[in-house]
C-alpha atoms as a PDB file:
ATOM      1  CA  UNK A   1     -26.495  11.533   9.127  1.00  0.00           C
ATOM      2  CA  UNK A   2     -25.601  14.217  11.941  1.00  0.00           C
ATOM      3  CA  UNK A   3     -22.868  16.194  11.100  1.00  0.00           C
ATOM      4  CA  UNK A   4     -20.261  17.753  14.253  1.00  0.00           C
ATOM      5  CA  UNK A   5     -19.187  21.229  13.271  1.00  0.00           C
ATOM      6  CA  UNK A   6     -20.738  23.883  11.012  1.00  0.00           C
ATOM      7  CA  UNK A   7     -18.867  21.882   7.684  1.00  0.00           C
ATOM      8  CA  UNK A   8     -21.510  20.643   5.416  1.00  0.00           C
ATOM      9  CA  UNK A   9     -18.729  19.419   2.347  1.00  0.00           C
ATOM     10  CA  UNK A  10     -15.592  19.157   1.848  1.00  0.00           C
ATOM     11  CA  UNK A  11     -13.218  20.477  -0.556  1.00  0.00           C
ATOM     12  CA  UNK A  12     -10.508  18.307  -2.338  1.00  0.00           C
ATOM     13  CA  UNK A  13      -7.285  19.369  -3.678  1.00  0.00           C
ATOM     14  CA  UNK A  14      -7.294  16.385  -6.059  1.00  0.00           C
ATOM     15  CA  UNK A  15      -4.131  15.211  -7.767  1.00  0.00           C
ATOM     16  CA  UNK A  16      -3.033  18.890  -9.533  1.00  0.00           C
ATOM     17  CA  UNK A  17      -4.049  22.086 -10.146  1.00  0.00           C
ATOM     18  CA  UNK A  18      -2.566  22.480 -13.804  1.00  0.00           C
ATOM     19  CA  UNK A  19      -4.984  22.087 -16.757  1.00  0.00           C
ATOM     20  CA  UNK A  20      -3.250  20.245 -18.891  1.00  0.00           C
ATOM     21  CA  UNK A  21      -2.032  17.826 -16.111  1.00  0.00           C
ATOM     22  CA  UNK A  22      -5.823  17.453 -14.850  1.00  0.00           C
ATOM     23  CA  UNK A  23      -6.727  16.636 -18.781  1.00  0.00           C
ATOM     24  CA  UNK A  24      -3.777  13.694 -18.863  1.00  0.00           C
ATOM     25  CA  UNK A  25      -5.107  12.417 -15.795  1.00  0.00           C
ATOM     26  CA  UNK A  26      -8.542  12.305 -16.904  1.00  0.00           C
ATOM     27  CA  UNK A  27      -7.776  10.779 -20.083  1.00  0.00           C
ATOM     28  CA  UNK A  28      -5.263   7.992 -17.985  1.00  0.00           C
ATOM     29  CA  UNK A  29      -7.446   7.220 -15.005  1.00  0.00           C
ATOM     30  CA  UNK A  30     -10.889   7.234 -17.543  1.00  0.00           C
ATOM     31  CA  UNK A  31      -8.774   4.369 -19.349  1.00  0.00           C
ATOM     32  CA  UNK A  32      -7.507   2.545 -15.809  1.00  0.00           C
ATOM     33  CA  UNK A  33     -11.119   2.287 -14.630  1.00  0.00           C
ATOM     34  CA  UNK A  34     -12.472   0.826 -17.895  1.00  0.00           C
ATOM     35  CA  UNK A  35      -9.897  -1.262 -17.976  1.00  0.00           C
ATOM     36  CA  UNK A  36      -9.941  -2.679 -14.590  1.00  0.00           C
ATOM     37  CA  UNK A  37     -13.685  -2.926 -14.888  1.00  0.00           C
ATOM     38  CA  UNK A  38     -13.618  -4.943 -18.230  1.00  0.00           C
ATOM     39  CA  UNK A  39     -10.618  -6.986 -16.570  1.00  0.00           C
ATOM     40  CA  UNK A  40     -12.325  -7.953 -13.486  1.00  0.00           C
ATOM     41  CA  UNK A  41     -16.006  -8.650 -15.275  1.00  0.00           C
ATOM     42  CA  UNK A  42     -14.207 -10.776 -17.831  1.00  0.00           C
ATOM     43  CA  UNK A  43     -12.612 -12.954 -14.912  1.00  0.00           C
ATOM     44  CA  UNK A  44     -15.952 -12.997 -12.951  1.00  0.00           C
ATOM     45  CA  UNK A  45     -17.832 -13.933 -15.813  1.00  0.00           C
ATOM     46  CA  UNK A  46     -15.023 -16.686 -17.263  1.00  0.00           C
ATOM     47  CA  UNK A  47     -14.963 -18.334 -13.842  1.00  0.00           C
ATOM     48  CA  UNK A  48     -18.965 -18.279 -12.574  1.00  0.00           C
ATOM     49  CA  UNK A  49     -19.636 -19.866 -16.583  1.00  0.00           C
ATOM     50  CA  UNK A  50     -16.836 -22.645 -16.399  1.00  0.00           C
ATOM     51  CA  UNK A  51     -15.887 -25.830 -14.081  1.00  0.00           C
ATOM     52  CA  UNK A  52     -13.536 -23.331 -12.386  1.00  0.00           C
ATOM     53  CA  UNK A  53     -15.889 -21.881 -10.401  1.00  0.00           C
ATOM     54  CA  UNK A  54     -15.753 -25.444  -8.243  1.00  0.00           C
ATOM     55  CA  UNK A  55     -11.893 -25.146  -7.644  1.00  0.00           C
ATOM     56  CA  UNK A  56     -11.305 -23.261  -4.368  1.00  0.00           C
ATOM     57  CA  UNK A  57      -8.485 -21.351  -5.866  1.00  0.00           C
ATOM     58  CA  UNK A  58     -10.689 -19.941  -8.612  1.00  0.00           C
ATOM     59  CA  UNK A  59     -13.639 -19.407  -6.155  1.00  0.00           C
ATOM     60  CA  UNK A  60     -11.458 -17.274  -4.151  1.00  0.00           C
ATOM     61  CA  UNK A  61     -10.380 -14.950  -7.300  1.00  0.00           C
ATOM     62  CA  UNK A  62     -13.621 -14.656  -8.605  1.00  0.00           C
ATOM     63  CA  UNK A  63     -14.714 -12.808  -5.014  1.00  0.00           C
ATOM     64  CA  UNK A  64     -11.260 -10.956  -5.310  1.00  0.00           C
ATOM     65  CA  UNK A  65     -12.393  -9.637  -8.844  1.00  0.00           C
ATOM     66  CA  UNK A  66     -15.825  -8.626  -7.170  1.00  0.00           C
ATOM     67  CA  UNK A  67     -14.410  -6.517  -4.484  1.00  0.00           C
ATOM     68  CA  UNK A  68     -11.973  -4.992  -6.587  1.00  0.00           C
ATOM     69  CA  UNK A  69     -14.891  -3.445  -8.633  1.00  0.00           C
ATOM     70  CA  UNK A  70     -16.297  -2.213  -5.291  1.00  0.00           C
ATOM     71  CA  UNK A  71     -13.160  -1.206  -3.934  1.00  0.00           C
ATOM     72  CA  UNK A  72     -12.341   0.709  -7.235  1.00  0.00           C
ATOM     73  CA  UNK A  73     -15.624   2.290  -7.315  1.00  0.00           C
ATOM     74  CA  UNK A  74     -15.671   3.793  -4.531  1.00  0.00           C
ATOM     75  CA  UNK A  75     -13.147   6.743  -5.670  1.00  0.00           C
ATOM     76  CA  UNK A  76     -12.509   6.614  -9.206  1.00  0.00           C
ATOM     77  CA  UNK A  77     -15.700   8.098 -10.810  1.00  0.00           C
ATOM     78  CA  UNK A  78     -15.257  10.775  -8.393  1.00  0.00           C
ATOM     79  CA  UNK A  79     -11.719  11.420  -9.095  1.00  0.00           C
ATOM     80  CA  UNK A  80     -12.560  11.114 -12.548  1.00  0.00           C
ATOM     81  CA  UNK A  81     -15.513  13.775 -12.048  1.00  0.00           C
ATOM     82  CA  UNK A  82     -13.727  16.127 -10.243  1.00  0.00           C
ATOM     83  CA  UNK A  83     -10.401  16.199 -13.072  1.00  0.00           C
ATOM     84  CA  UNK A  84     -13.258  18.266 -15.389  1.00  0.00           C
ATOM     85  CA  UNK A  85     -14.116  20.540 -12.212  1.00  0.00           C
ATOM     86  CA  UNK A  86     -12.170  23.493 -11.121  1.00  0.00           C
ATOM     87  CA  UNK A  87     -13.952  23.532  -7.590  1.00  0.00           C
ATOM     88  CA  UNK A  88     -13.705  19.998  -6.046  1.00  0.00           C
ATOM     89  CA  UNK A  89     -16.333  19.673  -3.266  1.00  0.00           C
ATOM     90  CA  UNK A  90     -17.347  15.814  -1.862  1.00  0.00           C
ATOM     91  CA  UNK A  91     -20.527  16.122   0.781  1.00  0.00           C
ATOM     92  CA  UNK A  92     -20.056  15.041   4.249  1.00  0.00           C
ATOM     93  CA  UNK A  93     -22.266  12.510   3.475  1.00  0.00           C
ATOM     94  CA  UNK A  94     -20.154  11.189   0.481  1.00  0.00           C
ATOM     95  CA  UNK A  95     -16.870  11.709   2.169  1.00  0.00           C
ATOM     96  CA  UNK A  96     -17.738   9.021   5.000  1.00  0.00           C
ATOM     97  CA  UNK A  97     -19.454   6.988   2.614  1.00  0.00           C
ATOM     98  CA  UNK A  98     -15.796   7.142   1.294  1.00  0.00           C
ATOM     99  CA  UNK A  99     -13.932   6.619   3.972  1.00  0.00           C
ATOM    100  CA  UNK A 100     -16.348   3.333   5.507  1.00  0.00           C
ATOM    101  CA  UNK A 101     -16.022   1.723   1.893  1.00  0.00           C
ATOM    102  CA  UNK A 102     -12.199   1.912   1.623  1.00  0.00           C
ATOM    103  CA  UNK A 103     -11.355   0.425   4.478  1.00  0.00           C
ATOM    104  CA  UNK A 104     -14.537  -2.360   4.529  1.00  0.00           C
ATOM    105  CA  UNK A 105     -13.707  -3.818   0.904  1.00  0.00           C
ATOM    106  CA  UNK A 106      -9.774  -2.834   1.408  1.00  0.00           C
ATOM    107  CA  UNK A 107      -9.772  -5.041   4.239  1.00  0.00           C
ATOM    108  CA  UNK A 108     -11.773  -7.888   2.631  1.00  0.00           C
ATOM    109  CA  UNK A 109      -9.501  -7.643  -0.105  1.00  0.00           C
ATOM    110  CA  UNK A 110      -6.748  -8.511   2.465  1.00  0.00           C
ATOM    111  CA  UNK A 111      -8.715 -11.317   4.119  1.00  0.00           C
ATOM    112  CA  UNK A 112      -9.572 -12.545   0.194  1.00  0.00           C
ATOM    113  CA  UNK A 113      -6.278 -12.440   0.153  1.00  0.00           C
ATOM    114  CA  UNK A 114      -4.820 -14.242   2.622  1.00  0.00           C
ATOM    115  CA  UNK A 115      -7.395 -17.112   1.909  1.00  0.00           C
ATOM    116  CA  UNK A 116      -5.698 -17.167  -1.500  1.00  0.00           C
ATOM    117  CA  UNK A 117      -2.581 -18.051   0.333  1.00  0.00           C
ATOM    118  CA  UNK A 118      -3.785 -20.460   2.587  1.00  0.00           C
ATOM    119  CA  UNK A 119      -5.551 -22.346  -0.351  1.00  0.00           C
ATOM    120  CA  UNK A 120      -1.910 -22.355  -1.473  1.00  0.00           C
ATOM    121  CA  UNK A 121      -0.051 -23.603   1.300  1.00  0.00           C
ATOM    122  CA  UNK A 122      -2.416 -26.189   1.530  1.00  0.00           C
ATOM    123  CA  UNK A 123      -2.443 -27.353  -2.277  1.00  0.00           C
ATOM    124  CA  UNK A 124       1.366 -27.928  -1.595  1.00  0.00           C
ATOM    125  CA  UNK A 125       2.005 -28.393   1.723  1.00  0.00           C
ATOM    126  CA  UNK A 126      -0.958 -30.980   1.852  1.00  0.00           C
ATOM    127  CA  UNK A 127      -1.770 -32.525  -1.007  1.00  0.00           C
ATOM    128  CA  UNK A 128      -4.001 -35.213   0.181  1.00  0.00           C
ATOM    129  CA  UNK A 129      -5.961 -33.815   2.299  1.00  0.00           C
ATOM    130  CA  UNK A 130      -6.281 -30.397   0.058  1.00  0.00           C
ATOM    131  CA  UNK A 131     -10.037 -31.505  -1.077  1.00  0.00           C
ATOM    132  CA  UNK A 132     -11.416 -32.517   2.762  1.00  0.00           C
ATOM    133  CA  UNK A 133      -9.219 -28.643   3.971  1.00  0.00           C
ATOM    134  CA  UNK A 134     -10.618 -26.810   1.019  1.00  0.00           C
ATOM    135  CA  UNK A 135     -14.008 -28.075   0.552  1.00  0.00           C
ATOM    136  CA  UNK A 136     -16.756 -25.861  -0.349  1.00  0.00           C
ATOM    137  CA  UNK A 137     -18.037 -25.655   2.627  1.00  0.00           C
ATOM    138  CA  UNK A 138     -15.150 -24.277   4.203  1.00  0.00           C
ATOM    139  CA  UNK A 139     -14.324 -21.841   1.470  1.00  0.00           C
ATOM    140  CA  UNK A 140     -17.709 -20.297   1.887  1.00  0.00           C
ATOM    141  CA  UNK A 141     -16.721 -19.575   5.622  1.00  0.00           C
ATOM    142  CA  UNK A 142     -13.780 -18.168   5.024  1.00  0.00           C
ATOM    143  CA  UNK A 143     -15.433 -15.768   2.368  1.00  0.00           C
ATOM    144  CA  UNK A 144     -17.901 -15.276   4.894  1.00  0.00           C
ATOM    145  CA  UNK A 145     -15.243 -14.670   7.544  1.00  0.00           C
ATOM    146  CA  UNK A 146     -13.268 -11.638   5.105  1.00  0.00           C
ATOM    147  CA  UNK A 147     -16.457 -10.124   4.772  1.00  0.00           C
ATOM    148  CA  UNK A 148     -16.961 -10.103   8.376  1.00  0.00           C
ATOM    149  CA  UNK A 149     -13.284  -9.089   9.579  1.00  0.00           C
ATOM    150  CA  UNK A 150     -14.453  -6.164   6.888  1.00  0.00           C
ATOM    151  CA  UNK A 151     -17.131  -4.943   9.253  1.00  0.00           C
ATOM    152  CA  UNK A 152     -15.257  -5.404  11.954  1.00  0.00           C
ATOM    153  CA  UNK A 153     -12.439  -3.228  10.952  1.00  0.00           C
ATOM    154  CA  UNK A 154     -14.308  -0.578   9.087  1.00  0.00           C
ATOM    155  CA  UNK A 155     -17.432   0.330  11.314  1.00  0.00           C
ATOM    156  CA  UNK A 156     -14.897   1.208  14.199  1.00  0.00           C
ATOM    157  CA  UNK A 157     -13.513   3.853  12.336  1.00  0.00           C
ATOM    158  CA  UNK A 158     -16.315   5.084  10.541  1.00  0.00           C
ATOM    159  CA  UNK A 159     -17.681   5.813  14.415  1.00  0.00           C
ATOM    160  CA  UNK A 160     -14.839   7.270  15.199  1.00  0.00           C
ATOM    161  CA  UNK A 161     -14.651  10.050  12.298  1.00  0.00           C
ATOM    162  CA  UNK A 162     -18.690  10.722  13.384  1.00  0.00           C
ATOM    163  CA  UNK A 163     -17.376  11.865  16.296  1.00  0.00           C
ATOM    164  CA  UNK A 164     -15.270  14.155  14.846  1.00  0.00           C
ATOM    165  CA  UNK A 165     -16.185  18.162  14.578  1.00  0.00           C
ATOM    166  CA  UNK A 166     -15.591  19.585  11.694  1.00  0.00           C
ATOM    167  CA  UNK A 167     -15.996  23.715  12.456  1.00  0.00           C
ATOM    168  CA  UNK A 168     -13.013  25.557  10.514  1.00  0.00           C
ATOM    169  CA  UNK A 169     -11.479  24.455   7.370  1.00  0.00           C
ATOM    170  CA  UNK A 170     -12.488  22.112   5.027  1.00  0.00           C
ATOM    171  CA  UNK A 171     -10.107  21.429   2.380  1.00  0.00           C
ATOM    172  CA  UNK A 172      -8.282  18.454   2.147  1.00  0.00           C
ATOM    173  CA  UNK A 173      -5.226  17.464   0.332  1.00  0.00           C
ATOM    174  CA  UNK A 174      -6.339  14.416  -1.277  1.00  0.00           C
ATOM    175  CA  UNK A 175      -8.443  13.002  -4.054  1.00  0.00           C
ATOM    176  CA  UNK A 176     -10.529  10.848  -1.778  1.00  0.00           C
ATOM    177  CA  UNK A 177     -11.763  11.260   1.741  1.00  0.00           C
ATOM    178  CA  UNK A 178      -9.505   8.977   3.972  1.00  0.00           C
ATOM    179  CA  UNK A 179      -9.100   9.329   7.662  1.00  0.00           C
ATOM    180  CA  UNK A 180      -4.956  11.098   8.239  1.00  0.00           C
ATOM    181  CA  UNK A 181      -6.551  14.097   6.082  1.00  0.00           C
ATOM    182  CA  UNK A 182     -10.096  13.801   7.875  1.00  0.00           C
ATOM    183  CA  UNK A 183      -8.322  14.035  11.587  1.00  0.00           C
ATOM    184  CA  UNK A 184      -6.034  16.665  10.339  1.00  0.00           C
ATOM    185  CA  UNK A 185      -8.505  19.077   9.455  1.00  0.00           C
ATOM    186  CA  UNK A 186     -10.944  17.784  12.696  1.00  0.00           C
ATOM    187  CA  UNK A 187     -11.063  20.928  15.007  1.00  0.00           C
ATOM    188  CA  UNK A 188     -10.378  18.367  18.402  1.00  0.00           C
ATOM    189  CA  UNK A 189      -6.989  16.871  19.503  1.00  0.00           C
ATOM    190  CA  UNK A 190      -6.790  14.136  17.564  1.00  0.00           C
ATOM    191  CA  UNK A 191      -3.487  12.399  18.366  1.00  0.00           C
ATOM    192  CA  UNK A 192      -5.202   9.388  20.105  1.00  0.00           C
ATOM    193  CA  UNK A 193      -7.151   9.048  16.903  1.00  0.00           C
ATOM    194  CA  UNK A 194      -4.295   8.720  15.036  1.00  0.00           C
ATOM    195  CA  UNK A 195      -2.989   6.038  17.121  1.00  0.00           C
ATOM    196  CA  UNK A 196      -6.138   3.809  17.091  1.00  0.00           C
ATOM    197  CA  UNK A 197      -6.226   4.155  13.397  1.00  0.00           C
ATOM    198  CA  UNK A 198      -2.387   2.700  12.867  1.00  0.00           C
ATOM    199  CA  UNK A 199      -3.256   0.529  15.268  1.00  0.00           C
ATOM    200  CA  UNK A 200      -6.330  -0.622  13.416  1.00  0.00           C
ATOM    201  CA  UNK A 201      -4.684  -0.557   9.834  1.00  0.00           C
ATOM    202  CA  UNK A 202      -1.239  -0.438   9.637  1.00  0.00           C
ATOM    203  CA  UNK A 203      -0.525  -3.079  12.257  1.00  0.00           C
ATOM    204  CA  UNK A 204      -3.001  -5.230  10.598  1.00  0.00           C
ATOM    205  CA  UNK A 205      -2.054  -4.922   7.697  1.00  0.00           C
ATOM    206  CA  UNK A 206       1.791  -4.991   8.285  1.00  0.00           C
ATOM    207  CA  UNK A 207       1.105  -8.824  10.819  1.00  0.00           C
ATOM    208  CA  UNK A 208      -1.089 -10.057   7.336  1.00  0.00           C
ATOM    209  CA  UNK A 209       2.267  -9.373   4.872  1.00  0.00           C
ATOM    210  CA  UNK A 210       4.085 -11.442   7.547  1.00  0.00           C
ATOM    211  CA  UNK A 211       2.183 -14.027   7.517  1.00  0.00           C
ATOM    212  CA  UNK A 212       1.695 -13.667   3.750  1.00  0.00           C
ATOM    213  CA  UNK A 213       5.518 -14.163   3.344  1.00  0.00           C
ATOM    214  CA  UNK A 214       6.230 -16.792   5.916  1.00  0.00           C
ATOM    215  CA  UNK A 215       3.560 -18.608   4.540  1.00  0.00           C
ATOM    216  CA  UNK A 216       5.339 -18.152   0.231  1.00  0.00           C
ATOM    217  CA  UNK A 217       8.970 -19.054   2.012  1.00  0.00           C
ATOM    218  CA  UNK A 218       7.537 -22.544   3.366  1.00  0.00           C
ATOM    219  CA  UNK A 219       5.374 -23.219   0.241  1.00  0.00           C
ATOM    220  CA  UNK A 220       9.308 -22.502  -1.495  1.00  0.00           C
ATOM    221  CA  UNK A 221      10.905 -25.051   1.160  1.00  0.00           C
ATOM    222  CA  UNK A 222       8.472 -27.443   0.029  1.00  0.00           C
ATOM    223  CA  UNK A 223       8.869 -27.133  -3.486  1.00  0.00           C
ATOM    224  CA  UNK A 224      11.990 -28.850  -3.241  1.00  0.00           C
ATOM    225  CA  UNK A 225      10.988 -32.089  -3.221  1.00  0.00           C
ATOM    226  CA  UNK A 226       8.493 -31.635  -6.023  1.00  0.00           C
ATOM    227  CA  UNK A 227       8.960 -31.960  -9.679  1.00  0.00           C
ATOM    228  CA  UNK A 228      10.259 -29.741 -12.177  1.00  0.00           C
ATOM    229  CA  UNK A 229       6.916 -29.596 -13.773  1.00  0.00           C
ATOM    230  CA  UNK A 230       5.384 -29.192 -10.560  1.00  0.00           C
ATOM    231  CA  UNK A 231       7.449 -26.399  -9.273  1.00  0.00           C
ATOM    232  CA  UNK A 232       7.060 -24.563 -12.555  1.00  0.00           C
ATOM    233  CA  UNK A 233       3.376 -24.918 -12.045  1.00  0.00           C
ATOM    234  CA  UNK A 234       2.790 -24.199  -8.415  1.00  0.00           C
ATOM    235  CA  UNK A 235       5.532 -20.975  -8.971  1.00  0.00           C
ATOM    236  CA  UNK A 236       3.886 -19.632 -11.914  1.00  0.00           C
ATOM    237  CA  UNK A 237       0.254 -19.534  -9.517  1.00  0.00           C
ATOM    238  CA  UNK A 238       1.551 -18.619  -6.415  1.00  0.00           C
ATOM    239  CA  UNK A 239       3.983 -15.764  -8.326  1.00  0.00           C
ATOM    240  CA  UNK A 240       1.337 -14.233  -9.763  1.00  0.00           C
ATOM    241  CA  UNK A 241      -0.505 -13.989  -5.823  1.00  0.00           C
ATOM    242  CA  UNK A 242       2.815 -12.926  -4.249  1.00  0.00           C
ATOM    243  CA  UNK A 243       3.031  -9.944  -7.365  1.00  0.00           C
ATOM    244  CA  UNK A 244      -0.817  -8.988  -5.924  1.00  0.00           C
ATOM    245  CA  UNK A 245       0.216  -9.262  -2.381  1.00  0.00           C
ATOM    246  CA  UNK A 246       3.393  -6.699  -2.927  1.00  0.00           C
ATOM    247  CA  UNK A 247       1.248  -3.981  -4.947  1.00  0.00           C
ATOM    248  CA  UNK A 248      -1.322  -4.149  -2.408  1.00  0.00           C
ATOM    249  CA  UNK A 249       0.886  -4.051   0.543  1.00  0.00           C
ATOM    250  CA  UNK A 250       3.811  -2.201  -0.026  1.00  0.00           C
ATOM    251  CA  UNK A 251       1.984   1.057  -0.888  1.00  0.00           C
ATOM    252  CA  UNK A 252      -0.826   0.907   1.922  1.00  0.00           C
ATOM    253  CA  UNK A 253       1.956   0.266   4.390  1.00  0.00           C
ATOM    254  CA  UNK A 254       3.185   3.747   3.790  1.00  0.00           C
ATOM    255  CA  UNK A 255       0.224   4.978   4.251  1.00  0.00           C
ATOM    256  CA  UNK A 256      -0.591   3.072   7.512  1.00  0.00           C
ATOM    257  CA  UNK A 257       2.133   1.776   8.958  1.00  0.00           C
ATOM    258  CA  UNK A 258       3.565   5.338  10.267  1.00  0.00           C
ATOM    259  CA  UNK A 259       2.999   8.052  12.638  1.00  0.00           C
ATOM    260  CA  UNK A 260      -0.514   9.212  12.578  1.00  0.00           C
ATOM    261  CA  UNK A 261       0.264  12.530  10.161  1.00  0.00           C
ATOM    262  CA  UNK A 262      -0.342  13.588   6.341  1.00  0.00           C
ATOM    263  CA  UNK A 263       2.639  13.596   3.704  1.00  0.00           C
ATOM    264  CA  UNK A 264       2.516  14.905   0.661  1.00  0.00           C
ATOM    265  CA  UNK A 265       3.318  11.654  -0.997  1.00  0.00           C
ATOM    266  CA  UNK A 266       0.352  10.001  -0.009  1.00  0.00           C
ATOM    267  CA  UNK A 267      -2.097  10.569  -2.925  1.00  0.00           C
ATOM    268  CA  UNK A 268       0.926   8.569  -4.941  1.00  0.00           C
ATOM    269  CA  UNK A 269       0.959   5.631  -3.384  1.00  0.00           C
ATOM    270  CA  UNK A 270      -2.672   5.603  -2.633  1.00  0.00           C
ATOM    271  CA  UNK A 271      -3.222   5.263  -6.381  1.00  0.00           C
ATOM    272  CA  UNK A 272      -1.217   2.250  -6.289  1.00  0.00           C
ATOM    273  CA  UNK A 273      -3.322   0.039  -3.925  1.00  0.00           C
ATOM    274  CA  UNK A 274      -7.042   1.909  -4.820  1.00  0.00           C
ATOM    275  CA  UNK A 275      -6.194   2.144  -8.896  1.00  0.00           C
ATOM    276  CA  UNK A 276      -3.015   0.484 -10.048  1.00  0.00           C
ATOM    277  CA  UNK A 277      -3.066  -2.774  -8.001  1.00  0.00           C
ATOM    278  CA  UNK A 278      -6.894  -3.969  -8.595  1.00  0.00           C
ATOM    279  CA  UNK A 279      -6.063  -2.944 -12.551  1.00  0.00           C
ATOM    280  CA  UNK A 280      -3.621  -5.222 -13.037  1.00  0.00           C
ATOM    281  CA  UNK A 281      -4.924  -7.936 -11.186  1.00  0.00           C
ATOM    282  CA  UNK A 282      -7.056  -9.641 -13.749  1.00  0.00           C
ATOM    283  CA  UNK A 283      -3.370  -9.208 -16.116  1.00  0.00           C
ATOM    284  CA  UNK A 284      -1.190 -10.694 -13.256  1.00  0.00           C
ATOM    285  CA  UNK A 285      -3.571 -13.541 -12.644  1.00  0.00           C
ATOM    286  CA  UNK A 286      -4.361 -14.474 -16.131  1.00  0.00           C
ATOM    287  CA  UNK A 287      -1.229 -13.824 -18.315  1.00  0.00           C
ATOM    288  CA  UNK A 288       0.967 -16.780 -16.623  1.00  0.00           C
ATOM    289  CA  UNK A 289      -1.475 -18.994 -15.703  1.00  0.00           C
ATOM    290  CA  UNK A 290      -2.521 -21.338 -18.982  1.00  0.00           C
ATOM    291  CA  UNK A 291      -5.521 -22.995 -17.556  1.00  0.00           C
ATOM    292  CA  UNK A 292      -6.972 -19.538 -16.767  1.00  0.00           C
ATOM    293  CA  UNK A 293      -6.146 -18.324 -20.390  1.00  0.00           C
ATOM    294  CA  UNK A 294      -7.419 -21.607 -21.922  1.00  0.00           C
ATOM    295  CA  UNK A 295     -10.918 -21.297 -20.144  1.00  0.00           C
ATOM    296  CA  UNK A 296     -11.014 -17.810 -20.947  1.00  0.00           C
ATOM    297  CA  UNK A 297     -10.851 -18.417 -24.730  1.00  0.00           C
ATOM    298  CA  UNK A 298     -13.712 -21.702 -24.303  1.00  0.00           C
ATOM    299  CA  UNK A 299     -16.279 -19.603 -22.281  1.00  0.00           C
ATOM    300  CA  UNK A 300     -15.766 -16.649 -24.726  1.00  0.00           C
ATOM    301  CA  UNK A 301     -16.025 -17.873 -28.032  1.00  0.00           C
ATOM    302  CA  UNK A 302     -18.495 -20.370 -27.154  1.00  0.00           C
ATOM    303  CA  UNK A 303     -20.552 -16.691 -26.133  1.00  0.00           C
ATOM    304  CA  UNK A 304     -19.554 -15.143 -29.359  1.00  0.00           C
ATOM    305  CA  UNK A 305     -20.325 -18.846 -31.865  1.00  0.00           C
ATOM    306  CA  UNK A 306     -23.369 -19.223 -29.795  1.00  0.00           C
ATOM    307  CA  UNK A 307     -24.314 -15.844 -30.557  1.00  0.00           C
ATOM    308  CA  UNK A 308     -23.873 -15.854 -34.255  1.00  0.00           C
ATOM    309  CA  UNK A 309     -25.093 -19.232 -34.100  1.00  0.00           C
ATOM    310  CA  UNK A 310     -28.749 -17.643 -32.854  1.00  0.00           C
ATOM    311  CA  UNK A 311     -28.641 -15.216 -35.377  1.00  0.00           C
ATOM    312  CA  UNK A 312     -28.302 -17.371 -38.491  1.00  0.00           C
ATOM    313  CA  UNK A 313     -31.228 -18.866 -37.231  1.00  0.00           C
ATOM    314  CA  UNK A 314     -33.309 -16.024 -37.398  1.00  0.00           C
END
């Protein structure tokens, strides 16, 4: 990959510079990462082995939990390296390997998203004809769609950091290579830059919530009319998406939806929606919803009987 500018890596102020700090952090983020690994695996592996996997709302989770592994991945091991490193270097290479993978499974994971929603609205708002909207057919286009409206979003600005030249300094104030540090440091007028990149992100993003959230308050108007058992139901599933939604959105707003500049609050909130968020998903999505619980514990311990079960026969 050509690089513009005499800067072959980057340096990365990570999340502190005081031992014992980078030890707690190491210790907490080591734990996150397993955690949100085991989480998401376990809800992968309970849906693809049950009769979940043919209910559109279930397909659509199983894909979230898959691109929350990516997502996750693509910055955690290397914070988690670089806590146990006093010097904190990331290749140019790896940096917009970074930087192309954040914001292609980020956005998926706001398309994935958003299809969660709309298999909502529809569940509700359309009962009858929920099983001709949602068929599998269609839910394999819209998965197909995320992934595409991925690409599209995340190849334009990979190009445009290429074209950056990066000739002076090289350190960055941030734990991961994103692209308000990246066009900081550039040695070009970036300002235009900026622009495109709100434009392509945080206005995105920011018309997605809206949608999100007209899309809960008519699913809420609807649930008028519905049972008490029903409402409890549909609430407890579509609380648990809206929860998701708001630890997602609320935190990459900040760091989108604003003028095109670096703050030193960033690297907080961006371990909200690239660490926090995709750890507690597989808790949010599991720990109020019964049926998810129930086929949890069948798929599970008919692993762990069958198991034992093999090995008394040998």
């Amino acid at each position: 990959m050509g690089i513009k500018g005499n800067v072959t890596e980057f340096i990365l102020f990570g999340l502190s510079d005081d031992p014992k700090t980078q030890i707690f952090c190491f210790i907490f983020f080591f734990f996150c990462y397993i955690s949100l690994l085991t989480g998401n695996l376990v809800i992968l592996i309970s849906i693809h082995f049950s009769h979940l996997f043919y209910q559109p709302m279930y397909y659509f989770l199983s894909h979230l939990s898959s691109v929350d592994i990516y997502y996750t991945s693509s910055v955690t091991p290397k914070l988690i390296q670089n806590l146990l490193t006093k010097r904190k270097t990331i290749s140019y290479d790896y940096c917009l390997f970074q930087v192309f993978s954040m914001h292609f499974f980020g956005s998926i994971e706001i398309f994935i998203l958003t299809t969660m929603a709309l298999d909502r609205y529809v569940a509700i708002c359309k009962p009858l004809h929920y099983m001709v909207i949602m068929s599998r057919k269609k839910c394999n286009l819209l998965v197909f769609a995320a992934w595409a409206g991925g690409a599209a979003h995340s190849f334009p600005q990979l190009s445009m950091i290429l074209k950056l030249p990066f000739c002076g300094p090289n350190e960055i104030d941030h734990y991961f290579c994103d692209i308000f540090p990246l066009l900081k440091i550039a040695c070009t007028d970036t300002y235009m830059s900026g622009v495109l990149v709100v434009l392509n992100s945080g206005v995105i993003a920011l018309v997605i919530f809206v949608i999100l959230f007209v899309s809960y308050a008519i699913i809420l108007w609807t649930l008028r009319t519905h049972s008490a058992e029903g409402r409890q139901k549909a609430l407890s599933t579509c609380g648990s998406h809206f929860t998701v939604v708001v630890l997602f959105f609320v935190p990459a707003f900040f760091s989108y939806v604003r003028p095109p500049t670096t703050y030193s609050e960033d690297k907080v909130f961006a371990l909200f929606y690239t660490i926090i968020a995709p750890m507690f998903n597989p808790l949010i999505y599991t720990l109020r919803n019964t049926e998810m619980k129930n086929t949890m514990r069948k798929v599970w311990c008919q692993k762990i009987l069958g198991k034992g079960n093999l090995n008394q026969l040998h």
